[in-house]
N, C-alpha and C. Protein backbone atom coordinates (compact mmCIF):
# COMPACT_ATOMS: atom_id res chain seq x y z
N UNK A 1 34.35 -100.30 -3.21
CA UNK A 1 34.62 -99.12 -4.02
C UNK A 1 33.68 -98.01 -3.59
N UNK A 2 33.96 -96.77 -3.49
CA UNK A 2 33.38 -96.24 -2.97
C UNK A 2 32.47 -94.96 -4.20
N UNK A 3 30.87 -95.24 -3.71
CA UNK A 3 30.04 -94.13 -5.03
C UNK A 3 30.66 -92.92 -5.18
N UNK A 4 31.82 -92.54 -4.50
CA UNK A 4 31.94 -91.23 -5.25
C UNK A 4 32.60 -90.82 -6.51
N UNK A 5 32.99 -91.86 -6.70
CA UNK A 5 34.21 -92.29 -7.93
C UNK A 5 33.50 -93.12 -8.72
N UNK A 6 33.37 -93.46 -10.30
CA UNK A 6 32.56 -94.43 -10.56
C UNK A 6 33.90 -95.51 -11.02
N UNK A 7 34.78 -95.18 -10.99
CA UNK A 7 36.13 -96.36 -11.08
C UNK A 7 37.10 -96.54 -9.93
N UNK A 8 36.68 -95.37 -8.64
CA UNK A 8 37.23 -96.02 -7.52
C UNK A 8 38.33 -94.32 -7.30
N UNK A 9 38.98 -93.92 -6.09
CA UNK A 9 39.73 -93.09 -6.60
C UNK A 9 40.98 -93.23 -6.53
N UNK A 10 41.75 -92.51 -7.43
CA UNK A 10 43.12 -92.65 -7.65
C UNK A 10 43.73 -92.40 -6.77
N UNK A 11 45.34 -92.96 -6.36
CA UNK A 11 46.17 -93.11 -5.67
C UNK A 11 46.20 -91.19 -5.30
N UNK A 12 46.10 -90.60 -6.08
CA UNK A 12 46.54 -88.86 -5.21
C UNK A 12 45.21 -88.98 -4.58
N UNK A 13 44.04 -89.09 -5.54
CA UNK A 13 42.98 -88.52 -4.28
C UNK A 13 42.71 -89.93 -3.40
N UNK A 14 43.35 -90.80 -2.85
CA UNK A 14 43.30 -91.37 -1.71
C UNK A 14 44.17 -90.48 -0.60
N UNK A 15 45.30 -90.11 -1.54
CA UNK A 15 45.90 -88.98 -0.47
C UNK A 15 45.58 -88.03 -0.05
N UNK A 16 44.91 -87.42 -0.64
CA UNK A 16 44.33 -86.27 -0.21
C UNK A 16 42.99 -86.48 1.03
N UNK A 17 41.86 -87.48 0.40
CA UNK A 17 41.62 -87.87 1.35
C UNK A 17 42.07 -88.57 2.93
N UNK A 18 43.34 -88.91 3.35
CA UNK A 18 44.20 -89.20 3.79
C UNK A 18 44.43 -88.49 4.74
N UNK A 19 45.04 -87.52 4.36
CA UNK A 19 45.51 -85.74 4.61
C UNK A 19 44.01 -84.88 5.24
N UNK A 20 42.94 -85.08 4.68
CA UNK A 20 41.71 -84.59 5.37
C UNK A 20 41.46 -85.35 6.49
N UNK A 21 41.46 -86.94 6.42
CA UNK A 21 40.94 -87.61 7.79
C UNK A 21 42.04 -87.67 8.90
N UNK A 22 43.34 -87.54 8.71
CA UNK A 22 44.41 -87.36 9.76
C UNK A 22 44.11 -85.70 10.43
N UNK A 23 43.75 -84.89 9.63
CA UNK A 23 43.73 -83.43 10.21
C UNK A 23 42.02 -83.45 11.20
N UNK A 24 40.91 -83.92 10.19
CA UNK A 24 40.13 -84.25 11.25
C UNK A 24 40.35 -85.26 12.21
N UNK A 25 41.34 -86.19 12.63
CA UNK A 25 41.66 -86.85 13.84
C UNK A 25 41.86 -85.64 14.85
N UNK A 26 42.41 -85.34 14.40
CA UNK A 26 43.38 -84.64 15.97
C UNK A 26 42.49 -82.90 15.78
N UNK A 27 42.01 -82.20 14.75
CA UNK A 27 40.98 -80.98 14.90
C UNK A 27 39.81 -81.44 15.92
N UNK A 28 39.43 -80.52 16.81
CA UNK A 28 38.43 -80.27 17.25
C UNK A 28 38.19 -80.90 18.43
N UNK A 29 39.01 -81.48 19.28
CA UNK A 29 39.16 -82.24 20.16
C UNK A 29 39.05 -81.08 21.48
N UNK A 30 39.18 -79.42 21.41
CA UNK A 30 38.97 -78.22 21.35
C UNK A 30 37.26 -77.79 21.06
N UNK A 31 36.73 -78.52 20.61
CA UNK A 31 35.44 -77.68 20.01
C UNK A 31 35.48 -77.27 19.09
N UNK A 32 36.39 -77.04 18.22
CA UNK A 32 36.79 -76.15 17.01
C UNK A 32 37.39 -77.03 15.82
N UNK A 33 36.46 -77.71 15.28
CA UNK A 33 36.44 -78.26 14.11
C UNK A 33 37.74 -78.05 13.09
N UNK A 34 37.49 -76.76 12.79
CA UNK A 34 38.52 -76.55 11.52
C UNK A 34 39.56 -76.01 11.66
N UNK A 35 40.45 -76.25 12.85
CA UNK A 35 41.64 -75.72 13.38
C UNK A 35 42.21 -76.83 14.47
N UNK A 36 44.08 -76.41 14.14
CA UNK A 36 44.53 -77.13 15.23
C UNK A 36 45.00 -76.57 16.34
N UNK A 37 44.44 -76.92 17.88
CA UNK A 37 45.14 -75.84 18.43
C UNK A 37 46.31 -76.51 19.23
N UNK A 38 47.46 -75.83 20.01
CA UNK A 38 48.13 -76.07 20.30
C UNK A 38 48.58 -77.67 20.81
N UNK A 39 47.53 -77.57 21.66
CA UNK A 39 47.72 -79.18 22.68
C UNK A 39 47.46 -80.50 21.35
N UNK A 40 46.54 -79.60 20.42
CA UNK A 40 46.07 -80.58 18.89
C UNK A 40 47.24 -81.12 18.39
N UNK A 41 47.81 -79.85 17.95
CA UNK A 41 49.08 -80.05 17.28
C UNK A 41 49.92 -81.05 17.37
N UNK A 42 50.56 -80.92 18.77
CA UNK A 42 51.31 -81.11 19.74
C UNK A 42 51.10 -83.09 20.01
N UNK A 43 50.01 -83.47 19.97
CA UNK A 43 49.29 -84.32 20.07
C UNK A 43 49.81 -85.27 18.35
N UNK A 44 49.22 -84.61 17.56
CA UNK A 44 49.49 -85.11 16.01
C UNK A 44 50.76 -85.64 15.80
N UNK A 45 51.53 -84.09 16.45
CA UNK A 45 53.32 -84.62 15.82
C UNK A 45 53.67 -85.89 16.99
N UNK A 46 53.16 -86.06 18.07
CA UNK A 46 54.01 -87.28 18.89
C UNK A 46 53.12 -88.63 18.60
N UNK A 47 52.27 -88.55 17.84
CA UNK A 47 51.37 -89.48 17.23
C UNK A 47 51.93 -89.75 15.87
N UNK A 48 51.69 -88.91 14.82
CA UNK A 48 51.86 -88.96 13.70
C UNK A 48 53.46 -89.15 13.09
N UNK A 49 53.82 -88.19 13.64
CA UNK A 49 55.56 -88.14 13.49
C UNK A 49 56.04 -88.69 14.43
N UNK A 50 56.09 -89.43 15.15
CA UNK A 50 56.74 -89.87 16.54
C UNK A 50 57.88 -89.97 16.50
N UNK A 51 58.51 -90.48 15.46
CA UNK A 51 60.30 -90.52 15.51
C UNK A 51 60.80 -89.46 14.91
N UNK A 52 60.16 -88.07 14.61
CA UNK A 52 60.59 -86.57 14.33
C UNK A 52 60.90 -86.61 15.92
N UNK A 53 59.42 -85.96 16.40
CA UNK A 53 59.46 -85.15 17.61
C UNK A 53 60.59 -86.14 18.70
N UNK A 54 60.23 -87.50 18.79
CA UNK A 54 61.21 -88.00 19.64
C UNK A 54 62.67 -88.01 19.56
N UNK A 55 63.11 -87.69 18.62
CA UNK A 55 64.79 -87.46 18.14
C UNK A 55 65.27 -86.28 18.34
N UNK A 56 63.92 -85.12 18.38
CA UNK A 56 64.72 -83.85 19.55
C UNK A 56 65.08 -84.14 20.29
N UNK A 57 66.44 -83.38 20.66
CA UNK A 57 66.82 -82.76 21.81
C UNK A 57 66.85 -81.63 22.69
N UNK A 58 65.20 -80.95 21.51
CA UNK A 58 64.88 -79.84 22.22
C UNK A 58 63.81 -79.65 22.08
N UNK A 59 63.13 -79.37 23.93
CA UNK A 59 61.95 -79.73 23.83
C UNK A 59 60.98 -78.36 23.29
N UNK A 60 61.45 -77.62 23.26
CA UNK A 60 60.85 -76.91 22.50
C UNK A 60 60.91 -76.77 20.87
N UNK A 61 61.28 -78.04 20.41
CA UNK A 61 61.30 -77.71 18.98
C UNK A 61 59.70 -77.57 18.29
N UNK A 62 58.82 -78.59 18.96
CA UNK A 62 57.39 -78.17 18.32
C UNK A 62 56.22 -77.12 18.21
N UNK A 63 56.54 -76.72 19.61
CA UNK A 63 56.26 -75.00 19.97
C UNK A 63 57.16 -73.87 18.67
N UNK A 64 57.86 -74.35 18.81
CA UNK A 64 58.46 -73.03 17.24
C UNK A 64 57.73 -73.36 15.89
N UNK A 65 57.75 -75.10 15.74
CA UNK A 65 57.39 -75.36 14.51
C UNK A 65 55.89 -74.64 14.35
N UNK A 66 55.31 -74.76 15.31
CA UNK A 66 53.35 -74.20 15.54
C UNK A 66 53.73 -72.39 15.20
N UNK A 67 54.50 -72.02 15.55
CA UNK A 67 54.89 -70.85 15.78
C UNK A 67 55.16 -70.16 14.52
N UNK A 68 56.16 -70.99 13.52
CA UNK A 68 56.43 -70.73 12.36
C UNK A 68 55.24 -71.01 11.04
N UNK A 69 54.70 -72.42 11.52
CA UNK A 69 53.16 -72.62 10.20
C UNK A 69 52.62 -71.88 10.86
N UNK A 70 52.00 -71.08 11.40
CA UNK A 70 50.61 -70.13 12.49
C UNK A 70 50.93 -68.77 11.64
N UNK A 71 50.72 -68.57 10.42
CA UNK A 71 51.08 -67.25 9.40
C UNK A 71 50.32 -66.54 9.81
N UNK A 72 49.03 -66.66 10.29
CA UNK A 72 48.12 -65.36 10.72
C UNK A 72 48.03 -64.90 11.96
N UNK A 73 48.90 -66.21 12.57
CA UNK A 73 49.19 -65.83 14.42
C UNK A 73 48.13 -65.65 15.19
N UNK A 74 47.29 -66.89 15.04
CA UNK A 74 45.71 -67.14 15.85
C UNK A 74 46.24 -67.82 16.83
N UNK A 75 47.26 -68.70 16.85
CA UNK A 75 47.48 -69.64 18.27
C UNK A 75 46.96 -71.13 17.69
N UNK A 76 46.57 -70.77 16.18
CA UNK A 76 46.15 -72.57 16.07
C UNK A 76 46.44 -72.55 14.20
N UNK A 77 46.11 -73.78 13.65
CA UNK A 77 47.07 -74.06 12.68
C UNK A 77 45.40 -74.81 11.83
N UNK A 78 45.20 -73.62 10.69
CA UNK A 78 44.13 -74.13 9.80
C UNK A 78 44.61 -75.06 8.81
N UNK A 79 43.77 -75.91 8.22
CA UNK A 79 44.05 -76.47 7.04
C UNK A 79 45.21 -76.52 6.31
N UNK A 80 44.70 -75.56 5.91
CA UNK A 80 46.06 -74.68 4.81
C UNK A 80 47.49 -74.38 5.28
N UNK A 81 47.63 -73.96 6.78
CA UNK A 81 48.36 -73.67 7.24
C UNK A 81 49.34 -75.30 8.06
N UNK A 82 48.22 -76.64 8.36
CA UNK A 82 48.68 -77.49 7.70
C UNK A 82 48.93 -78.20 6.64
N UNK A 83 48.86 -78.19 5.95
CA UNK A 83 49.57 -78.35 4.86
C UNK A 83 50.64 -77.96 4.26
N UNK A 84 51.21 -76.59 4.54
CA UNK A 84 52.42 -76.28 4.48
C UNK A 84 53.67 -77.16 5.82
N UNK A 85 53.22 -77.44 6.23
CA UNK A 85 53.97 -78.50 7.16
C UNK A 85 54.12 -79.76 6.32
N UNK A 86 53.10 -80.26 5.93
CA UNK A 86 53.23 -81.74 5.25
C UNK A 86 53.88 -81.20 3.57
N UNK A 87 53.80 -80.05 3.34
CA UNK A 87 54.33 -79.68 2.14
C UNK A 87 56.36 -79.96 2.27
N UNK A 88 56.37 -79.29 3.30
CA UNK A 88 57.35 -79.06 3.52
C UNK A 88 58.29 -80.26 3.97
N UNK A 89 57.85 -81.35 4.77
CA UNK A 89 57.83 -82.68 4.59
C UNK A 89 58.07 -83.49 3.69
N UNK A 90 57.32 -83.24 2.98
CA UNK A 90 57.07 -83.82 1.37
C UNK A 90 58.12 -83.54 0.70
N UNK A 91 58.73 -82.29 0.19
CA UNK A 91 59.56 -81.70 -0.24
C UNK A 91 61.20 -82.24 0.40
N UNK A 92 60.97 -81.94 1.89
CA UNK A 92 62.41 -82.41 2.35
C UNK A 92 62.53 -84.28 1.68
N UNK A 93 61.54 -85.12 2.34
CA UNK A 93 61.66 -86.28 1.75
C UNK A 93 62.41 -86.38 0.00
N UNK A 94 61.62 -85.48 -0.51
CA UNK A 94 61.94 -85.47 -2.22
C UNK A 94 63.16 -85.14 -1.95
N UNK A 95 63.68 -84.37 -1.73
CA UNK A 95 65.19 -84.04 -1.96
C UNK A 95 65.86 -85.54 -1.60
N UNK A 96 65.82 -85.83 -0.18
CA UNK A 96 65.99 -86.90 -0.19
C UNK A 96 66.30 -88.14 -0.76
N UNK A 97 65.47 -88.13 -1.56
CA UNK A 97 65.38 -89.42 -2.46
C UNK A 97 66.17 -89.17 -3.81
N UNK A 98 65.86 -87.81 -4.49
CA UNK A 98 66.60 -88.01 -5.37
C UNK A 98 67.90 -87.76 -5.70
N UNK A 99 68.56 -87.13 -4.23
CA UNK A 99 70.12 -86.75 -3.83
C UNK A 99 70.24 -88.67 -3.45
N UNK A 100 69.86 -89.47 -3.57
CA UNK A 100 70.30 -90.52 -2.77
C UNK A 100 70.89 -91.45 -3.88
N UNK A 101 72.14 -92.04 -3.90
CA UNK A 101 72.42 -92.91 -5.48
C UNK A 101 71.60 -94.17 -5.60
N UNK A 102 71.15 -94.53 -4.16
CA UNK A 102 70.29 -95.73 -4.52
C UNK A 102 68.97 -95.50 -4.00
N UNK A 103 67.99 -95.94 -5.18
CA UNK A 103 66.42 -95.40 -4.79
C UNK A 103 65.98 -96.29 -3.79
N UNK A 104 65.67 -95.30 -2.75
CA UNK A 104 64.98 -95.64 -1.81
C UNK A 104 63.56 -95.91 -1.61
N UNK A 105 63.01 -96.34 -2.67
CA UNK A 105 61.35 -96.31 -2.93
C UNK A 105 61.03 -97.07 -3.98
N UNK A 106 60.14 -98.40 -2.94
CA UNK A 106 60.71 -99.30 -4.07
C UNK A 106 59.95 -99.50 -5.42
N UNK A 107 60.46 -100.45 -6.34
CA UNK A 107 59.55 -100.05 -8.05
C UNK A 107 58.24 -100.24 -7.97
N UNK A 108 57.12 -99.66 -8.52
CA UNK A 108 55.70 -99.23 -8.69
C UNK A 108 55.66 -100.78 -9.74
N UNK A 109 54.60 -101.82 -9.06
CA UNK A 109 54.22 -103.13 -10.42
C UNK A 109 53.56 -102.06 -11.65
């Protein structure tokens, strides 16, 4: 169990923590800690997402996606600016599931 929690932490903030140590995987591999830059990115989604990016049929689909989260148009993808990716993720999944007649997720003990 870990001291920062004195009962351990809950299932969101394991996620969240989660979401911080996957973004520091692949940040800074560049020198630059708190950003992803291109080749970072690029790196994450054929790692992380592997059966997204591999089911294109166009290889430029991840270059747009960097293109479209990059709101301030630095050439690299902060925090925040990931997270609207995994937001957006998140969200498509949800629809997902609850357009689906049989739940796909299975019951919580």
């Amino acid at each position: 169990m870990s001291s920062k929690y004195p009962v351990g932490p809950t299932e969101t903030e394991r996620c969240i923590e989660s979401l911080l140590a996957v973004f520091q995987r692949y940040a800074g591999k560049d020198g630059k800690r708190t950003t992803l830059s291109k080749p970072e990115f690029r790196t994450f989604m054929n790692t992380e997402l592997a059966s997204f990016s591999k089911s294109q049929k166009d290889p430029g689909v991840v270059d747009r996606m960097m293109k479209k989260l990059d709101m301030n148009s630095d050439g690299e993808l902060d925090f925040g600016e990931f997270l609207n990716l995994i937001g957006g993720l998140a969200q498509a999944c949800h629809t997902q599931v609850v357009s689906s007649p049989v739940s796909v997720c299975p019951p919580r003990p």
